[in-house]
Protein backbone atom coordinates (compact mmCIF):
# COMPACT_ATOMS: atom_id res chain seq x y z
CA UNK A 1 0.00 0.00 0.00
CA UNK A 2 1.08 3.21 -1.18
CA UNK A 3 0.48 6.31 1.57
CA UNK A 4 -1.89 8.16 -0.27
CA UNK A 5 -4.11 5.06 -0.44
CA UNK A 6 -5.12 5.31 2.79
CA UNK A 7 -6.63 8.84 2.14
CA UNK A 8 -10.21 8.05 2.36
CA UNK A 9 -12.67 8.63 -0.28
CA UNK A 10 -15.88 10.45 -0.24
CA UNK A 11 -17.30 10.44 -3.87
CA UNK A 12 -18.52 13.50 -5.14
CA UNK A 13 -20.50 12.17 -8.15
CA UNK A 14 -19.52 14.11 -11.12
CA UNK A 15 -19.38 13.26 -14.42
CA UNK A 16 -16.75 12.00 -16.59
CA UNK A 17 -16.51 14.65 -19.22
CA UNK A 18 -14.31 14.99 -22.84
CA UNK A 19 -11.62 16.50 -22.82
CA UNK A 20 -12.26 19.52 -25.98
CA UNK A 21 -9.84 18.06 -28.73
CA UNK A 22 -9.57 21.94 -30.47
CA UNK A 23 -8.32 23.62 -26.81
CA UNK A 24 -5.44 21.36 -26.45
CA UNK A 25 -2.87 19.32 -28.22
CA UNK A 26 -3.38 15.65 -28.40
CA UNK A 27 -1.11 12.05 -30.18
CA UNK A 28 -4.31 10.93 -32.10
CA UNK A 29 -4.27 7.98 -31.53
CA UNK A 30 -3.91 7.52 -28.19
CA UNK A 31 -0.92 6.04 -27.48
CA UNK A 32 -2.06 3.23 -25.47
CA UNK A 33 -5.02 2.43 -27.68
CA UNK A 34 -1.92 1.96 -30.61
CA UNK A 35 -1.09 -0.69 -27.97
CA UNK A 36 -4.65 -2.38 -27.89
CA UNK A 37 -5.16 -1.25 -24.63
CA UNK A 38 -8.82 -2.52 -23.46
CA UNK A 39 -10.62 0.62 -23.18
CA UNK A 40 -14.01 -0.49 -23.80
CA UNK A 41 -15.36 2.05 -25.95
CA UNK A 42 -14.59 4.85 -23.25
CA UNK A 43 -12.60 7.31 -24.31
CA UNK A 44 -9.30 7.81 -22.41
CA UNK A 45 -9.56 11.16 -23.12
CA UNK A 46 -12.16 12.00 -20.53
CA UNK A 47 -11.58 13.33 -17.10
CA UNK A 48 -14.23 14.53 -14.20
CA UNK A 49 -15.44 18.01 -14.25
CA UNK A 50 -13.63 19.69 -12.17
CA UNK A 51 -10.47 18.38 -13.54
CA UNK A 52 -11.58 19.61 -17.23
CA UNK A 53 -11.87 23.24 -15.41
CA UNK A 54 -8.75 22.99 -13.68
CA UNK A 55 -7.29 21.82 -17.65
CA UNK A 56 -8.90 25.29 -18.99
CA UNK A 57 -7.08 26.82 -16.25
CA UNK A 58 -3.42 25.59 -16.48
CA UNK A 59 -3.90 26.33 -20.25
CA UNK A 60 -4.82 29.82 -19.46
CA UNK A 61 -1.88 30.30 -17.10
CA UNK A 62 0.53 29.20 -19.70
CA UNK A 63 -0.58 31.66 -22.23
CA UNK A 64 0.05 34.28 -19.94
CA UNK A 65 3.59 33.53 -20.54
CA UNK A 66 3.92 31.78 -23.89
CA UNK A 67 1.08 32.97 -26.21
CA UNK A 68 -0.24 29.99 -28.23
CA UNK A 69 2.03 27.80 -26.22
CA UNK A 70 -0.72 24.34 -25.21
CA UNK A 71 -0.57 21.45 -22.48
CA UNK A 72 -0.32 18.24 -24.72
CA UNK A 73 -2.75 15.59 -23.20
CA UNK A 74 -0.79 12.47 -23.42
CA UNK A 75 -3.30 10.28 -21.10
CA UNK A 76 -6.22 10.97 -18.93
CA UNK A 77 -8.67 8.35 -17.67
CA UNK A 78 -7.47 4.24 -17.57
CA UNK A 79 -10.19 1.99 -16.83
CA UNK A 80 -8.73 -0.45 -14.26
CA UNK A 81 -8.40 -3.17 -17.10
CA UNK A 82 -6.32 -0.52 -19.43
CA UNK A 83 -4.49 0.01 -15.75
CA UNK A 84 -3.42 -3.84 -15.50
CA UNK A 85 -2.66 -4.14 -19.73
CA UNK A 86 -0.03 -1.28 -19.78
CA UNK A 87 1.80 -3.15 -15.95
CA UNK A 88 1.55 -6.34 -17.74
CA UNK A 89 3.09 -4.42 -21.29
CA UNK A 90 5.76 -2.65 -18.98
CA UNK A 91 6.69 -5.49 -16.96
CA UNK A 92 7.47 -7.12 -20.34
CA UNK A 93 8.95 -4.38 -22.21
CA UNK A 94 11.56 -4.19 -19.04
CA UNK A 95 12.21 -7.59 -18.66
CA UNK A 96 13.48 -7.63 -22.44
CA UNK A 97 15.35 -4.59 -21.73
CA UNK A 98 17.64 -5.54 -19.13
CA UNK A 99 18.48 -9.02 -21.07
CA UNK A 100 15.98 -11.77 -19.82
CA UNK A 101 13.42 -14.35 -20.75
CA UNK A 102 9.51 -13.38 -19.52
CA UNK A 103 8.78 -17.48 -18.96
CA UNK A 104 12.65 -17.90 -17.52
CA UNK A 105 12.85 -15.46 -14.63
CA UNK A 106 13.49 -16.78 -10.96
CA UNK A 107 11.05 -15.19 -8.45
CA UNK A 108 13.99 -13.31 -7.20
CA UNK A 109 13.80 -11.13 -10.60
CA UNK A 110 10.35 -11.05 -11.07
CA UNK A 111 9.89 -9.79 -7.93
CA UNK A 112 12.84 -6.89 -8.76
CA UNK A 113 11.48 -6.10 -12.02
CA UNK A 114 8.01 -6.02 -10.39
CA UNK A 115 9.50 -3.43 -7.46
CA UNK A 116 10.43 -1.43 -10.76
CA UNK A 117 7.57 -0.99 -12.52
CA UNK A 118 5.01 -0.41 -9.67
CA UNK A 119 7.75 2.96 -8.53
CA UNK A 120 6.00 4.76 -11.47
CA UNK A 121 2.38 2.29 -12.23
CA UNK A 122 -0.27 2.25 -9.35
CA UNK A 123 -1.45 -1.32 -8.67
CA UNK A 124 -4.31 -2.11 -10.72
CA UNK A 125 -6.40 -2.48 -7.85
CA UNK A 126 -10.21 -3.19 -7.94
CA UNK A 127 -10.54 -2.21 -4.12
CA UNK A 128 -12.63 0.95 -4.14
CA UNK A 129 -10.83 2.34 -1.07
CA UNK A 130 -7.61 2.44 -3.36
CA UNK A 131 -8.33 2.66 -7.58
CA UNK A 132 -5.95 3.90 -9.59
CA UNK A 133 -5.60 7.33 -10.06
CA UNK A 134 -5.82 7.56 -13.75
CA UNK A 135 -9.17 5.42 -13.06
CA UNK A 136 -10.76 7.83 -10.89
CA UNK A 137 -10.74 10.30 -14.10
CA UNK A 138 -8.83 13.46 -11.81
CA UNK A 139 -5.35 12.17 -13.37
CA UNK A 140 -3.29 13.74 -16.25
CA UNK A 141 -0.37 12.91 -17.92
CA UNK A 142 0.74 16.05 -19.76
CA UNK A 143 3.22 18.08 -21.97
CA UNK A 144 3.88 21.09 -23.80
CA UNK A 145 3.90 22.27 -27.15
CA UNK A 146 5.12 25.51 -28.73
CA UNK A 147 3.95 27.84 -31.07
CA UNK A 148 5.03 25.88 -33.66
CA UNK A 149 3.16 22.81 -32.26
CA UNK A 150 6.38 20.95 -31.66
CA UNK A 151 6.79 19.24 -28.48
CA UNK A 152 9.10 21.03 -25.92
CA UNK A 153 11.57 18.67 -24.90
CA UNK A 154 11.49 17.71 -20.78
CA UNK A 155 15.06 15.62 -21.18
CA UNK A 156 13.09 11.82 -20.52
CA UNK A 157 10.06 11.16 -22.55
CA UNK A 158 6.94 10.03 -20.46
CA UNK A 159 6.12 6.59 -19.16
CA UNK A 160 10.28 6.39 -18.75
CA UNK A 161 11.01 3.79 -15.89
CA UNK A 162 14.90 5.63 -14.30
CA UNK A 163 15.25 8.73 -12.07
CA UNK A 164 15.28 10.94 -14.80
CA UNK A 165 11.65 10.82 -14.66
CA UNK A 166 11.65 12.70 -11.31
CA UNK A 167 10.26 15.95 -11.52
CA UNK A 168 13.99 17.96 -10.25
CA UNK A 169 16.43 15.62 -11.62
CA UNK A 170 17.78 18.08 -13.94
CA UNK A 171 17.63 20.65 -11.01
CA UNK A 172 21.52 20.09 -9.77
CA UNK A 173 24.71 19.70 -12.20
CA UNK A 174 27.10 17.07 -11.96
CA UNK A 175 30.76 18.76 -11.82
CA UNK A 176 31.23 16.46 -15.00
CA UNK A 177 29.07 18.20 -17.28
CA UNK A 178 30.56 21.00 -19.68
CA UNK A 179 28.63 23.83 -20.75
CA UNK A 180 26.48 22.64 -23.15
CA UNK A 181 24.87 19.58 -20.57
CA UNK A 182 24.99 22.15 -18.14
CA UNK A 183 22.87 24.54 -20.83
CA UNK A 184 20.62 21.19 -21.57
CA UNK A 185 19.79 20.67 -18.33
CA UNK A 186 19.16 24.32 -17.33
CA UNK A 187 16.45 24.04 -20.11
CA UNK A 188 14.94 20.68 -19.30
CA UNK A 189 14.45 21.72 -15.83
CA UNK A 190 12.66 25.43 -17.00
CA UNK A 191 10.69 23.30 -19.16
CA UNK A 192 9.53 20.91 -16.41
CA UNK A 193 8.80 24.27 -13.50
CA UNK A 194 6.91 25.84 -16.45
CA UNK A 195 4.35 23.18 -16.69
CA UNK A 196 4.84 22.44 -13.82
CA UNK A 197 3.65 26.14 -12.57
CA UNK A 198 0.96 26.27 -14.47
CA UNK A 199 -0.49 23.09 -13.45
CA UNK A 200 -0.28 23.90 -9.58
CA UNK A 201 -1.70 27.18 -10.44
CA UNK A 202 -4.90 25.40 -11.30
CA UNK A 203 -5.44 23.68 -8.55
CA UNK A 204 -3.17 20.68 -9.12
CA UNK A 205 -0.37 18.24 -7.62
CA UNK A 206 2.17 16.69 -8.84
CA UNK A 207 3.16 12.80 -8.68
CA UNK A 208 6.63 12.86 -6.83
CA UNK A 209 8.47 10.63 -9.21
CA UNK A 210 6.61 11.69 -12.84
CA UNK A 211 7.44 15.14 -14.60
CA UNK A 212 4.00 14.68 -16.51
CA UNK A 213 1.80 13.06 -13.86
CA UNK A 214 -1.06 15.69 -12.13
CA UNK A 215 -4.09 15.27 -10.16
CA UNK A 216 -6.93 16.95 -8.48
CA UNK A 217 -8.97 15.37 -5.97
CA UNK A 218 -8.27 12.23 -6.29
CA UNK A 219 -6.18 10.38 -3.00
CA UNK A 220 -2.80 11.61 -4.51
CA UNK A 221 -3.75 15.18 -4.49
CA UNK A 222 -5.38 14.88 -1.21
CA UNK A 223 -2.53 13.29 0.40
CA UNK A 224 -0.35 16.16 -0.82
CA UNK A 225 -2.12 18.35 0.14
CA UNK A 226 -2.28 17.09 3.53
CA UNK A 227 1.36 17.40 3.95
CA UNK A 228 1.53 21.33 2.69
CA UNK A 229 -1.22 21.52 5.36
CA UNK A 230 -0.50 19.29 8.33
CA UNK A 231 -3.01 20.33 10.69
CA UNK A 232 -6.10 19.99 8.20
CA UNK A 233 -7.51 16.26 7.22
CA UNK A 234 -8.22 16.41 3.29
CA UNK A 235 -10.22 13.65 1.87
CA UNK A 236 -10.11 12.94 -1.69
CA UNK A 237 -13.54 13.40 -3.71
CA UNK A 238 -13.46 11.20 -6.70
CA UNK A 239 -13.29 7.49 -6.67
CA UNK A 240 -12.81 4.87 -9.78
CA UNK A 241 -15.49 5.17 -12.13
């Protein structure tokens, strides 16, 4: 169990609502769906109400700064069998990467590869005290695009299982970079507190481990906000659905 799974739950009832395809910048198609991801017919790019405002928001913020500038939606709601298909498809994607055979592995590296996987996928759980967050429909994985509708590079793409997924990792140098990874990273990291910004702005938290993972109400987002306010008991308002 995860610590923000204990946050309790007290469902608020709203709707899960489209995300407007013209306001922001989408992969069409989805990327999981490429993956025959079970989705059902739903739409993974649907999120509750209140998340689709907060969206609208972060959007506006942004343009403040960066005039035709637009948050990339790169994945909003999972149903909880979508959930299990792309920890299944990562587990096997990484055992291939680091050199082994999925129907050879000792429990010993199962179990390791497992530990991996689960630092950046929530358990595909079915309990309704503890759904996914990206099931709940107040979950976001997001980017930016320019003016020029190119994506603005974050130095790790999304989904990427190492630390350099971490929202600060490109916050401190390394006294063995020159000046043009120093210059890199500078940028990756302005890139990252710019969306970053502009989602918190809104109304939003950010996954500690995932540059493009945001949420609002769901467990996460309430346990984070219970630690910026320690002497007030937040409760998270949307549960899977």
């Amino acid at each position: 169990m995860k610590p923000y799974q204990r946050i309790p739950i007290l469902e608020c009832g709203e709707p899960l609502l489209p995300i407007p395809m013209e306001l922001f910048a989408v992969e069409d198609p989805h990327p999981y769906v490429k993956l025959s991801a079970p989705y059902g017919g739903k739409s993974p790019y649907s999120v509750r109400q209140g998340v689709l405002e907060g969206l609208i928001r972060a959007q506006d913020y942004l343009q403040q700064l960066h005039p035709q500038w637009r948050i990339q939606i790169f994945d909003a709601y999972r149903p909880i069998a979508v959930q299990q298909f792309m920890v299944d498809y990562t587990f096997a994607e990484t055992v291939q990467a680091q050199g082994f055979r999925l129907n050879q592995l000792t429990p010993e590296q199962r179990q390791a590869i497992l530990e991996q996987v689960y630092q950046f996928w929530a358990v595909p759980s079915a309990d309704p005290k503890m759904p996914p967050p990206h099931s709940t429909g107040a979950a976001v994985d997001v980017t930016l695009v320019n003016d020029q509708g190119q994506a603005v590079d974050m130095g790790s793409p999304i989904d990427e299982l190492s630390p350099r997924s971490y929202p600060d990792h490109f916050m401190s140098a390394s006294t063995k970079e020159d000046s043009r990874q120093q210059n890199l990273r500078e940028t990756f990291h302005r890139n990252r507190q710019l969306l970053r910004n502009a989602m918190i702005r809104a109304g939003f938290r950010q996954h500690p481990h995932e540059w493009w993972h945001f949420s609002q109400g769901d467990q996460m987002w309430a346990w984070l906000m219970g630690l910026e306010s320690l002497d007030t008991m937040i409760v998270a308002r949307y549960g899977s659905v």
